[in-house]
C-alpha atoms as a PDB file:
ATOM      1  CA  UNK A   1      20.502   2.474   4.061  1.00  0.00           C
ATOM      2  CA  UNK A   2      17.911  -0.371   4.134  1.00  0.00           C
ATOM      3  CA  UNK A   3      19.776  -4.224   3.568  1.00  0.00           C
ATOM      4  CA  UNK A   4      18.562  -6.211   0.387  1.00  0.00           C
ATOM      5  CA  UNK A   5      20.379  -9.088   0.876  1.00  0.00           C
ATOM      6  CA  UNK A   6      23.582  -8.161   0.259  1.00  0.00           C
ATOM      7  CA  UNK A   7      22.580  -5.084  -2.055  1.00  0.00           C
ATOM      8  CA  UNK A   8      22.066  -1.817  -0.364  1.00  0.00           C
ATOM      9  CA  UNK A   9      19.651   1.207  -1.178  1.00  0.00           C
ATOM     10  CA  UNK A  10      19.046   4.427   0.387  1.00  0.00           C
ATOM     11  CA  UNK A  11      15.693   4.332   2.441  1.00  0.00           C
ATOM     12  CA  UNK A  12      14.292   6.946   0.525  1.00  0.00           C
ATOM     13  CA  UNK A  13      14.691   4.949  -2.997  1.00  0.00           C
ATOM     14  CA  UNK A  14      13.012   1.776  -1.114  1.00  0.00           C
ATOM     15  CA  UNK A  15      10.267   3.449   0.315  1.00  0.00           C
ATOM     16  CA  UNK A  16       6.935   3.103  -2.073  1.00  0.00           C
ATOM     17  CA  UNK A  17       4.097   4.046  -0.619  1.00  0.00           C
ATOM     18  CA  UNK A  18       1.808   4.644   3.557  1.00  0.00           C
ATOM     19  CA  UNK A  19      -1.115   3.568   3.999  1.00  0.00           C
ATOM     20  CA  UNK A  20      -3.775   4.771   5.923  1.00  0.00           C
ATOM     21  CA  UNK A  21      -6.863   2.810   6.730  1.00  0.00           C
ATOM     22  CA  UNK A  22     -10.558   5.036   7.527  1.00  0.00           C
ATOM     23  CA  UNK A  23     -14.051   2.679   7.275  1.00  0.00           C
ATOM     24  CA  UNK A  24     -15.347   5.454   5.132  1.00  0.00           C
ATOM     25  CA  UNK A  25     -13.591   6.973   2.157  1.00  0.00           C
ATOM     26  CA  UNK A  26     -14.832   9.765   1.538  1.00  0.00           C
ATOM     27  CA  UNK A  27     -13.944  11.341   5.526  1.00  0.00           C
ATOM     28  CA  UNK A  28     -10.626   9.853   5.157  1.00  0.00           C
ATOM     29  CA  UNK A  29     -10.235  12.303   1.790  1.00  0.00           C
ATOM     30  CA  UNK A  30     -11.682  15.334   3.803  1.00  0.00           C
ATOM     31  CA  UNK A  31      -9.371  14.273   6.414  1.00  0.00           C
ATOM     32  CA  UNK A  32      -6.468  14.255   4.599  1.00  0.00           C
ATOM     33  CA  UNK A  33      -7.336  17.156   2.383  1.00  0.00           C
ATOM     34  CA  UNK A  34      -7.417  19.761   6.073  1.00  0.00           C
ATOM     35  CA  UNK A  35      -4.528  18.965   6.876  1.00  0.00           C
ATOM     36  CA  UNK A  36      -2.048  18.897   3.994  1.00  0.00           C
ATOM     37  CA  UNK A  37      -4.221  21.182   1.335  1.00  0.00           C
ATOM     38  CA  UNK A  38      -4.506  18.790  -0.918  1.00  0.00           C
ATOM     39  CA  UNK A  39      -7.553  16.580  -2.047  1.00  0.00           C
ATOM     40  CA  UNK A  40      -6.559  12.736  -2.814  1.00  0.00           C
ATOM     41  CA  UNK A  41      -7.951  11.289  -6.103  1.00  0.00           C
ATOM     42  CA  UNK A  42      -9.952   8.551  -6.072  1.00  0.00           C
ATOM     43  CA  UNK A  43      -7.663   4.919  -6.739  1.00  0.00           C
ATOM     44  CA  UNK A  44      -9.736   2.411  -7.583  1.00  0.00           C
ATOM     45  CA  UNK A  45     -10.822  -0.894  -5.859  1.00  0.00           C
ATOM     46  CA  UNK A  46      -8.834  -4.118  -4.748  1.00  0.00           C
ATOM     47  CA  UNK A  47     -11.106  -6.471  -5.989  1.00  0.00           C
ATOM     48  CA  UNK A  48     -11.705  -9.650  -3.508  1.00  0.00           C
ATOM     49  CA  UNK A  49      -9.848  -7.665  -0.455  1.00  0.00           C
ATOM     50  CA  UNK A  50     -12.704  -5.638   0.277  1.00  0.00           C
ATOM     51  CA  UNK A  51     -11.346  -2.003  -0.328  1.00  0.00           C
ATOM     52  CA  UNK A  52     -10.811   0.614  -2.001  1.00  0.00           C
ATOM     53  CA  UNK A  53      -8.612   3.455  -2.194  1.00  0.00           C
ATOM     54  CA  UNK A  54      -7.450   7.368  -2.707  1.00  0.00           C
ATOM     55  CA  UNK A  55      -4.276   8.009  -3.539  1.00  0.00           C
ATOM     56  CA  UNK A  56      -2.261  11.356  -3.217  1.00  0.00           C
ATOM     57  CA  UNK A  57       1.391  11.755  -4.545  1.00  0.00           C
ATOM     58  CA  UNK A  58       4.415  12.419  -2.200  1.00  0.00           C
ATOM     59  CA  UNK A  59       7.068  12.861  -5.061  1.00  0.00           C
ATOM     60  CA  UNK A  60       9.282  11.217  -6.426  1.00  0.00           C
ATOM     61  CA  UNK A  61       7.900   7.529  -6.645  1.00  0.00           C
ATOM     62  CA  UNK A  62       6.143   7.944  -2.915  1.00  0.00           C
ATOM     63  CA  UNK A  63       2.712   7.945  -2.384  1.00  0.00           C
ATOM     64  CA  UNK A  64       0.001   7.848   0.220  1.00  0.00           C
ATOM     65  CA  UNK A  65      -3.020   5.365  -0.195  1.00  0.00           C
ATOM     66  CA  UNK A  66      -6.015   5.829   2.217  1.00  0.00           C
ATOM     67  CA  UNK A  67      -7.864   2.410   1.887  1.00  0.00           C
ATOM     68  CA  UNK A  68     -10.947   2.165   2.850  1.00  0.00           C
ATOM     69  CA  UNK A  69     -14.098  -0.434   2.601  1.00  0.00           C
ATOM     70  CA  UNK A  70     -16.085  -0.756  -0.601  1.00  0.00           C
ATOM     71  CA  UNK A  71     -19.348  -1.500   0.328  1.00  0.00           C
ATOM     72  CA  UNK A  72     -19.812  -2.974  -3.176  1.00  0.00           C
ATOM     73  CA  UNK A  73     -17.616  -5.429  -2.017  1.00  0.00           C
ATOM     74  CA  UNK A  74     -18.651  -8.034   0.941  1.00  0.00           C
ATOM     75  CA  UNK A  75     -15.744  -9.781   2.995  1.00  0.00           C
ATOM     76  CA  UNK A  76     -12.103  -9.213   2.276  1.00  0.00           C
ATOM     77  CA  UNK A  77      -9.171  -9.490   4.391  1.00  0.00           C
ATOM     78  CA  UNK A  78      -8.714  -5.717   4.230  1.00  0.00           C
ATOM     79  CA  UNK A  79     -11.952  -4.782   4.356  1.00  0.00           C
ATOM     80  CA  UNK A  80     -12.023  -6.418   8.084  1.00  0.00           C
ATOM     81  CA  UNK A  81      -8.822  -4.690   9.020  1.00  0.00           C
ATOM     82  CA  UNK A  82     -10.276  -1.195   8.079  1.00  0.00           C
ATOM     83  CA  UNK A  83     -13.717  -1.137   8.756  1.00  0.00           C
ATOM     84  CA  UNK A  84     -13.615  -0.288  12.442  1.00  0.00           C
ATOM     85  CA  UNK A  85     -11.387   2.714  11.996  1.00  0.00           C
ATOM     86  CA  UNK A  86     -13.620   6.119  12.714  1.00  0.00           C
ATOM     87  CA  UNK A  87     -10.306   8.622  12.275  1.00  0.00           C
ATOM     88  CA  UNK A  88      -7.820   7.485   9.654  1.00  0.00           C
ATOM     89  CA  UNK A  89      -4.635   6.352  11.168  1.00  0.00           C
ATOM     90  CA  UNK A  90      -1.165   4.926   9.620  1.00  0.00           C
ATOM     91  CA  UNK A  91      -1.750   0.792   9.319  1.00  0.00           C
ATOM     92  CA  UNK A  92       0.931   0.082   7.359  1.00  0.00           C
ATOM     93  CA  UNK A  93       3.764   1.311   4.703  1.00  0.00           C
ATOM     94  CA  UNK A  94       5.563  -0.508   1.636  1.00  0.00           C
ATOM     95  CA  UNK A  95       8.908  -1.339   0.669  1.00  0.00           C
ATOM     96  CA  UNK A  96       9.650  -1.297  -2.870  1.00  0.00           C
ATOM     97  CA  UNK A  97      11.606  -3.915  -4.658  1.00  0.00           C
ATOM     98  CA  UNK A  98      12.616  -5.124  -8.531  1.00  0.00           C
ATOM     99  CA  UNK A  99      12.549  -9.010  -7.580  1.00  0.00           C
ATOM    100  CA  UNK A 100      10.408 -10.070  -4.951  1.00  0.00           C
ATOM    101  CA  UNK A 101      10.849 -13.850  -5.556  1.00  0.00           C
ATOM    102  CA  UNK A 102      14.609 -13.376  -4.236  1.00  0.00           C
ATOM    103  CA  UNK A 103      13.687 -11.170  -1.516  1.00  0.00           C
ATOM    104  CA  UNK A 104      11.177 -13.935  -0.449  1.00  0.00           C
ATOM    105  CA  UNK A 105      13.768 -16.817  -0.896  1.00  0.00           C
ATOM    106  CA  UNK A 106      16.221 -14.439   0.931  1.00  0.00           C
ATOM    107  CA  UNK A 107      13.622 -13.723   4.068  1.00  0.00           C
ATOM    108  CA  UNK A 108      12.931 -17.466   4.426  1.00  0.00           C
ATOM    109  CA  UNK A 109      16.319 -18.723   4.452  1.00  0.00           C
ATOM    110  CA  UNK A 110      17.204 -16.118   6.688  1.00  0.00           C
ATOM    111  CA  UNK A 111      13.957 -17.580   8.889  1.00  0.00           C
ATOM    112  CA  UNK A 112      11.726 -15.077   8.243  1.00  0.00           C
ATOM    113  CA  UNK A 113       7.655 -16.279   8.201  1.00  0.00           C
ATOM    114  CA  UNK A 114       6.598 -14.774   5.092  1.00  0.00           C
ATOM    115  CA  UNK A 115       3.129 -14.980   2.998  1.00  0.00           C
ATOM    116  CA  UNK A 116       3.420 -14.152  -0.621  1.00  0.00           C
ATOM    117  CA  UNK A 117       4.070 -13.284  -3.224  1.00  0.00           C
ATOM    118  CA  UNK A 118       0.849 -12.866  -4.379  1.00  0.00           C
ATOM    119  CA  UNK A 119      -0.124 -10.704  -7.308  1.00  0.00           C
ATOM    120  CA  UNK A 120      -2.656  -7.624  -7.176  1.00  0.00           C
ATOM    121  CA  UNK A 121      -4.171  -5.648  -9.420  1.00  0.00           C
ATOM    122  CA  UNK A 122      -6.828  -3.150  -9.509  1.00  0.00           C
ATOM    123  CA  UNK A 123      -8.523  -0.381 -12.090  1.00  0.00           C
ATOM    124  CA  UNK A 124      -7.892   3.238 -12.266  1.00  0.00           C
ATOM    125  CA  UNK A 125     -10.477   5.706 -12.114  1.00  0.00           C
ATOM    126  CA  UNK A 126      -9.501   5.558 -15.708  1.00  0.00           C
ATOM    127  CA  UNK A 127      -9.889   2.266 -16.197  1.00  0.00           C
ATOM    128  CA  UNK A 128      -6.022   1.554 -16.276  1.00  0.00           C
ATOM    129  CA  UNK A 129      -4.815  -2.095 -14.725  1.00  0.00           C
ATOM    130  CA  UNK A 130      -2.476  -1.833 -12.282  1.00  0.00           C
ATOM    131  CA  UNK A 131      -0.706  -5.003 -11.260  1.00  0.00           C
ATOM    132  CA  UNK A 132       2.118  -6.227  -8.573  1.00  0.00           C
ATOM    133  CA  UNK A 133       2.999  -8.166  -6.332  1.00  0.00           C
ATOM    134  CA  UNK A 134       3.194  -8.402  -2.648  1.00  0.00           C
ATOM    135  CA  UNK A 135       5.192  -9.627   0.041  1.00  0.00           C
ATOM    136  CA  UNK A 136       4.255  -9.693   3.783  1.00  0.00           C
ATOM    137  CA  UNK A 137       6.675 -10.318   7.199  1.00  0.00           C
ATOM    138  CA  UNK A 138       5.099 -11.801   9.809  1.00  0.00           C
ATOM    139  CA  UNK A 139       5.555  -9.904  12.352  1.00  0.00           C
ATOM    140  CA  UNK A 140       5.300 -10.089  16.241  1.00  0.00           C
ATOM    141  CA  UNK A 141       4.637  -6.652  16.695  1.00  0.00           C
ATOM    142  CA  UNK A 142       1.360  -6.546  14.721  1.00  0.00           C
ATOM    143  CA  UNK A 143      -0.975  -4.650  17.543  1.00  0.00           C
ATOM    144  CA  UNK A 144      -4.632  -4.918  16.080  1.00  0.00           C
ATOM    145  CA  UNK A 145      -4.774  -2.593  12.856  1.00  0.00           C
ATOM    146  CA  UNK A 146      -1.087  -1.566  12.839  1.00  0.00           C
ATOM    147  CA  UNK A 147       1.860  -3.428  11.687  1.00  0.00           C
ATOM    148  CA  UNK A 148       5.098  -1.304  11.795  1.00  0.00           C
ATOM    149  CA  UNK A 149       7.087  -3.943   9.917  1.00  0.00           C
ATOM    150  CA  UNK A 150       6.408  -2.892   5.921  1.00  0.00           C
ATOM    151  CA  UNK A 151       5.185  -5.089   2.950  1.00  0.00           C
ATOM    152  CA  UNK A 152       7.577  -5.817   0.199  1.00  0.00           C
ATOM    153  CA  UNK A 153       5.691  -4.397  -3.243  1.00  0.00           C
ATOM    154  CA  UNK A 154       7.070  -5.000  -7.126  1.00  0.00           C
ATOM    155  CA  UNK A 155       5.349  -3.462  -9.475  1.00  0.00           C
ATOM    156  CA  UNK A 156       4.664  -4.912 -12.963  1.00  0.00           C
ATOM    157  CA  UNK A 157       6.775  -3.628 -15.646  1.00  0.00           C
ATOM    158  CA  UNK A 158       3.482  -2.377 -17.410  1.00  0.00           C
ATOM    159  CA  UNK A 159       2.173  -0.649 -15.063  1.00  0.00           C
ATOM    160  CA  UNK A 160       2.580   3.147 -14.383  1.00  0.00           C
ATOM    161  CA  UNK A 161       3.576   3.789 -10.789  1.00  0.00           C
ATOM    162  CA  UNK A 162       0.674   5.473  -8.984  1.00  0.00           C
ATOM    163  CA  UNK A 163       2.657   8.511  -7.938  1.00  0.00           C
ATOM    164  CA  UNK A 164       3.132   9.199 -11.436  1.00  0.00           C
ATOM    165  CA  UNK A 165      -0.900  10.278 -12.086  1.00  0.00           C
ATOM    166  CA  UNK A 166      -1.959  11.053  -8.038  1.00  0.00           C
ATOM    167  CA  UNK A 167      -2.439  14.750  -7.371  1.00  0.00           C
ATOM    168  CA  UNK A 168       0.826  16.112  -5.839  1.00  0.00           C
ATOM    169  CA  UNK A 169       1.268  19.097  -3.645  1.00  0.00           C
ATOM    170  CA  UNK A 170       1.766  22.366  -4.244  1.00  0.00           C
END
């Protein structure tokens, strides 16, 4: 069971989505397509973070993200993070929650360093918007590209989780 405050849920509910970070897309699908049999779709792009993504379904409402620069795109917080990675390689994974704005109150009166929540959004392949918001932990065990402490997400009520239309194995 992972805490929420005082509210419990099974990990498995709570876990959204892993992401893998690869400085060139395209690889990082090839990669990822070896060794599970499976070939991610393309995401979409995180506009003014740099990146963008492929996305392959886990089940349920899991999915894997490989994030990756978008060389349309200069700068980006992201973008920096990924860019030197030649193999892809787990960075980071997300926590899903229904009200980040209590989980944040809850993490900083519990003394937790916390940036967020700040919203996201980015297009579909299809040209869908896709919105949330995020919620990152400071952590202390942040070594370079990999932070094993997870990012809170909420998804907008509007938007379609991405599991729901990311090509699932067989």
């Amino acid at each position: 069971m992972l805490a929420s405050g005082q509210n419990r849920m099974p990990v498995l509910d709570a876990f959204d989505h892993l992401l893998f970070g690869i400085s060139d897309l395209d690889r990082g699908i090839d990669w990822f397509e070896q060794r599970a049999g499976i070939r991610a779709a393309i995401g979409g792009v995180h506009p003014g973070r740099g990146t963008r993504n492929a996305l392959a379904s886990l089940g349920g409402a899991h999915y894997l993200e490989i994030i990756a620069p978008d060389p349309a795109q200069t700068g980006g917080d992201r973008r920096a993070q990924v860019s030197g990675l030649t193999e892809p390689r787990l960075i980071n994974f997300a926590v899903m929650t229904k009200d980040i704005d209590t989980k944040a109150a809850a993490l900083r009166k519990a003394g937790f360093k916390s940036v967020g929540p700040q919203g996201g959004s980015r297009r579909t392949a299809s040209g869908v918007l896709l919105r949330w918001k995020a919620l990152v932990v400071e952590s202390k065990f942040r070594s370079g590209d990999i932070d094993p402490i997870p990012f809170f997400i909420e998804w907008a009520s509007e938007s379609a989780h991405p599991s729901k239309s990311a090509p699932t194995p067989v």
